[in-house]
C-alpha atoms as a PDB file:
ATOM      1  CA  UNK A   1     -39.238 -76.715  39.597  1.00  0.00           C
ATOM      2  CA  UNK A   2     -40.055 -80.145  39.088  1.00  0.00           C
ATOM      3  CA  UNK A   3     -42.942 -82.364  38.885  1.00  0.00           C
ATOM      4  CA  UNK A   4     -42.710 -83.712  42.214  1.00  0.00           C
ATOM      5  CA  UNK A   5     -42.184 -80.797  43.788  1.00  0.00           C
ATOM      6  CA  UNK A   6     -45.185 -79.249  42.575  1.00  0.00           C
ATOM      7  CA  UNK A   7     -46.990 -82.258  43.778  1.00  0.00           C
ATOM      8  CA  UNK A   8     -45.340 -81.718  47.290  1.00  0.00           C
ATOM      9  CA  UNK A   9     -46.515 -77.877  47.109  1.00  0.00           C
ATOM     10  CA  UNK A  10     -50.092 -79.254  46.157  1.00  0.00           C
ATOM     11  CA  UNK A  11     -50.243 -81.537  48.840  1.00  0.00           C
ATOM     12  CA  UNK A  12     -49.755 -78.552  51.494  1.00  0.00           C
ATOM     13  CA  UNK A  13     -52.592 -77.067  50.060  1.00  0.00           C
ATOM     14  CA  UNK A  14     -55.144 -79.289  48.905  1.00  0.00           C
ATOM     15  CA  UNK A  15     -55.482 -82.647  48.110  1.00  0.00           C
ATOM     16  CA  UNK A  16     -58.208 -81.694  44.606  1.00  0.00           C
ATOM     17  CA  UNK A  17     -54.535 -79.752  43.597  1.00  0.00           C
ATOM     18  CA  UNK A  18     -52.842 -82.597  43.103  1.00  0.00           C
ATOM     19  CA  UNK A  19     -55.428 -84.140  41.355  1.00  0.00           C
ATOM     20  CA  UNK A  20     -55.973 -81.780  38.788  1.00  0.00           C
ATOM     21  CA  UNK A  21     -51.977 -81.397  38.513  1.00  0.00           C
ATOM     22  CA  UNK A  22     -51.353 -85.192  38.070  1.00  0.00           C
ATOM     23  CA  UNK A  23     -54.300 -85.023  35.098  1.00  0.00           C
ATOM     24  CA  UNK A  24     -52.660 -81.726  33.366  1.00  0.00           C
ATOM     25  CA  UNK A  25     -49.427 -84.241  33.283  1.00  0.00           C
ATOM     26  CA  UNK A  26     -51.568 -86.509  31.042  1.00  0.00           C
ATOM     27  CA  UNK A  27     -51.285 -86.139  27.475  1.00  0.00           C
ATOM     28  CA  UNK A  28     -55.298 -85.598  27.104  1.00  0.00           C
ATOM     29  CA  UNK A  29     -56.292 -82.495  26.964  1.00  0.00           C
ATOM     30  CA  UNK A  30     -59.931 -83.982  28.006  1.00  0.00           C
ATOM     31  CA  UNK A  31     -59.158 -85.133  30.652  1.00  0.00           C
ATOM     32  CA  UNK A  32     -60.828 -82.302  31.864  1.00  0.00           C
ATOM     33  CA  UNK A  33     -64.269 -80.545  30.586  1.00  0.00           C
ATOM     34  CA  UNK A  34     -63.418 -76.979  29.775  1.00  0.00           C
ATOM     35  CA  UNK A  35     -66.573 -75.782  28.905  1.00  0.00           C
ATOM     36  CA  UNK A  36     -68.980 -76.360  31.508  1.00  0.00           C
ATOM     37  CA  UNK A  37     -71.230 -74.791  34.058  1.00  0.00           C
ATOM     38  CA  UNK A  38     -68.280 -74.453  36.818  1.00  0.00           C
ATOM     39  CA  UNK A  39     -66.418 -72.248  34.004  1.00  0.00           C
ATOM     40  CA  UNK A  40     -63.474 -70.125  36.134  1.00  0.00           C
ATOM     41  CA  UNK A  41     -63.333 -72.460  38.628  1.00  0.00           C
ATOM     42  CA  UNK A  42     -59.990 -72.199  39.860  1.00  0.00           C
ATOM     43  CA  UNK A  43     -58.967 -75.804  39.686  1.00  0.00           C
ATOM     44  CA  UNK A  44     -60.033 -76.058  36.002  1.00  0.00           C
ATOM     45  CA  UNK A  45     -57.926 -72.495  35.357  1.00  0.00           C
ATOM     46  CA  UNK A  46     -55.011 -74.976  37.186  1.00  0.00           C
ATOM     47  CA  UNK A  47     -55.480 -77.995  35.255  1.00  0.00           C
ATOM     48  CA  UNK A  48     -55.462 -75.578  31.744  1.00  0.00           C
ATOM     49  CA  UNK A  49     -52.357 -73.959  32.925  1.00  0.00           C
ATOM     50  CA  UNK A  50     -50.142 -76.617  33.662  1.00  0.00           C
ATOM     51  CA  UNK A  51     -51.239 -78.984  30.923  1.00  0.00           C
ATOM     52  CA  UNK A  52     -49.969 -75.884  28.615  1.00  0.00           C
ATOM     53  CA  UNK A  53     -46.897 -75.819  30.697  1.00  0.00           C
ATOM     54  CA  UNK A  54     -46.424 -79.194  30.134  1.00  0.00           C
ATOM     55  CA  UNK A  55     -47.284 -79.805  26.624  1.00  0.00           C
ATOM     56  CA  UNK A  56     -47.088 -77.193  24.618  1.00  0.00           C
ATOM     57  CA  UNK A  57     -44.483 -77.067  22.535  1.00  0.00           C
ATOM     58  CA  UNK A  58     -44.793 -73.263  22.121  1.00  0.00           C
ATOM     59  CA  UNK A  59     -45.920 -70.194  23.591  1.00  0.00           C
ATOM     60  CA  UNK A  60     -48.427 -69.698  20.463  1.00  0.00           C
ATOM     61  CA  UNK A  61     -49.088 -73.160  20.084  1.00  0.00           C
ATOM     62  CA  UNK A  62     -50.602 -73.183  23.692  1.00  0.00           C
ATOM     63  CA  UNK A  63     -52.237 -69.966  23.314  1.00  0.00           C
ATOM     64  CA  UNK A  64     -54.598 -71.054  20.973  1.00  0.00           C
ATOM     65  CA  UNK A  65     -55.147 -74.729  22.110  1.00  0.00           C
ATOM     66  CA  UNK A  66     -56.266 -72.964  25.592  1.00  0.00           C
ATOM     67  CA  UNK A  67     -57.981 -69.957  23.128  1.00  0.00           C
ATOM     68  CA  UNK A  68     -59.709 -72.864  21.326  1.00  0.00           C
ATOM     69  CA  UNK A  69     -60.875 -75.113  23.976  1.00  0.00           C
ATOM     70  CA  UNK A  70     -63.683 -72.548  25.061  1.00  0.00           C
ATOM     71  CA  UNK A  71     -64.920 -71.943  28.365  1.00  0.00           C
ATOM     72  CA  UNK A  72     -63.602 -69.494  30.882  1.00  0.00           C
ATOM     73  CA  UNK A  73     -60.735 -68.947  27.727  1.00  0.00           C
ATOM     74  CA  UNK A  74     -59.733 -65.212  28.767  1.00  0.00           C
ATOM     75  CA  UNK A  75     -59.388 -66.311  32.491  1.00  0.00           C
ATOM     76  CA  UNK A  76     -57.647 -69.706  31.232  1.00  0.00           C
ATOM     77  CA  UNK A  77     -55.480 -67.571  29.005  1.00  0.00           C
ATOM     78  CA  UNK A  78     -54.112 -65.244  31.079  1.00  0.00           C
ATOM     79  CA  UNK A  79     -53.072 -68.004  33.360  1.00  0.00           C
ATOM     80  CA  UNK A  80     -51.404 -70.523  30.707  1.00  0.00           C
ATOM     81  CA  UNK A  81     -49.714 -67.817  29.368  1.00  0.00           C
ATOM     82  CA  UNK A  82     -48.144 -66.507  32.106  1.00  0.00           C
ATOM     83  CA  UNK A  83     -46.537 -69.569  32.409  1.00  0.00           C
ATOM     84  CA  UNK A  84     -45.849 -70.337  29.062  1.00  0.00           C
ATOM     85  CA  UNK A  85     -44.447 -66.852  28.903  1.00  0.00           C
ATOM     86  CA  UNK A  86     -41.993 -67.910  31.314  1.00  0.00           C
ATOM     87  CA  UNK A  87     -40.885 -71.277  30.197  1.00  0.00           C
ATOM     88  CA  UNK A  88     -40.386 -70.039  26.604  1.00  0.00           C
ATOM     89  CA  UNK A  89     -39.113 -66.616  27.346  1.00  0.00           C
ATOM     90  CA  UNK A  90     -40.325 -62.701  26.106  1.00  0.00           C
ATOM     91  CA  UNK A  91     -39.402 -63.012  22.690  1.00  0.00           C
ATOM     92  CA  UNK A  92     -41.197 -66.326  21.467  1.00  0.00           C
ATOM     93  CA  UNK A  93     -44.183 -63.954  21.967  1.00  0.00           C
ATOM     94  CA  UNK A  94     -45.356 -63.288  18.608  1.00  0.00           C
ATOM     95  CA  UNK A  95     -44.867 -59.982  17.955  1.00  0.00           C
ATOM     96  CA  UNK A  96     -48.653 -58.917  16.611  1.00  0.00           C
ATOM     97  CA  UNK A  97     -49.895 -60.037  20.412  1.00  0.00           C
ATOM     98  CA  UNK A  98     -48.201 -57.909  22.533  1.00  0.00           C
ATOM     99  CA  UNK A  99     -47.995 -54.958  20.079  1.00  0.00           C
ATOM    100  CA  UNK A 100     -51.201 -54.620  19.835  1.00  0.00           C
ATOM    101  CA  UNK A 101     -52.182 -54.486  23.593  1.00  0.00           C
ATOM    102  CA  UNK A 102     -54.882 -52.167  24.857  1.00  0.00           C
ATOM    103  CA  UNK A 103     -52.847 -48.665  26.077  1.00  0.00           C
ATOM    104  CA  UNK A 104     -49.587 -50.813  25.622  1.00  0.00           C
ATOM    105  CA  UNK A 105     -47.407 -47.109  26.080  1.00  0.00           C
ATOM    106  CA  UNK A 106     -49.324 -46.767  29.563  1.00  0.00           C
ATOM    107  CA  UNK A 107     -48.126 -50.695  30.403  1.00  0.00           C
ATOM    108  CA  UNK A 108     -44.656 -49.487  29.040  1.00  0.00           C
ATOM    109  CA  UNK A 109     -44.666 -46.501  31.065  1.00  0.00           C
ATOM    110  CA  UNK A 110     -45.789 -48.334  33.926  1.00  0.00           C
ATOM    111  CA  UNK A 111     -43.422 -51.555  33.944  1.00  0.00           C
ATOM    112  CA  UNK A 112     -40.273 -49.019  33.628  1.00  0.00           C
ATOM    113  CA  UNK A 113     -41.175 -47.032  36.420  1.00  0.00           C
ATOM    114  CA  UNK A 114     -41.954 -50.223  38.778  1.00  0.00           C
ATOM    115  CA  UNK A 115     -38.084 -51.381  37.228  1.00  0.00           C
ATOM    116  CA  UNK A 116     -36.813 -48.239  38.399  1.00  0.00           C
ATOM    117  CA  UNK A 117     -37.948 -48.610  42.056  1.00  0.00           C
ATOM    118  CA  UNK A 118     -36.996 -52.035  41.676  1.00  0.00           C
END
């Protein structure tokens, strides 16, 4: 998907989308306070997100900016890498992350039997 078409999607929704997209394009990361009262707010979770998306040049690499940067940082986390986790694919992932997972054989368990319905 490109740029502009996530700005079109935006647009549909909200016009405070957009803005917070067209900043994550930016190449300042603070452009944008992280760590402040309105932590989790779901526009700031956006903007974190997408400027990961956009600029990091690796799934790690934006894990730990995002990590780094404080704040809402699991919430931010989750959200920047699912994204980065599909722009740079499954096995970028270091290893020692997924690994060591909380009940990782349940998550196993679990995605095979969704695949096999699937």
């Amino acid at each position: 998907m490109s740029y502009n078409q996530i700005l079109q999607i935006a647009d549909i929704y909200d016009s405070r989308i957009r803005e917070y997209t067209e900043k994550a394009k930016e190449d300042d990361f603070a452009a944008v306070t992280i760590d402040n009262p309105s932590m989790g707010y779901t526009l700031t979770t956006l903007f974190v997100a997408l400027w990961t998306y956009f600029h990091a040049p690796s799934f790690e690499e934006g894990l730990l900016t995002v990590v780094n940067a404080g704040g809402d940082a699991d919430t931010n986390a989750a959200v920047a890498c699912s994204l980065l986790g599909a722009k740079f694919g499954f096995n970028t992932i270091p290893e020692y992350y997924w690994k060591n997972l909380y009940q990782l054989s349940t998550l196993i368990n679990t995605t095979q039997r969704l695949l096999s319905i699937i």
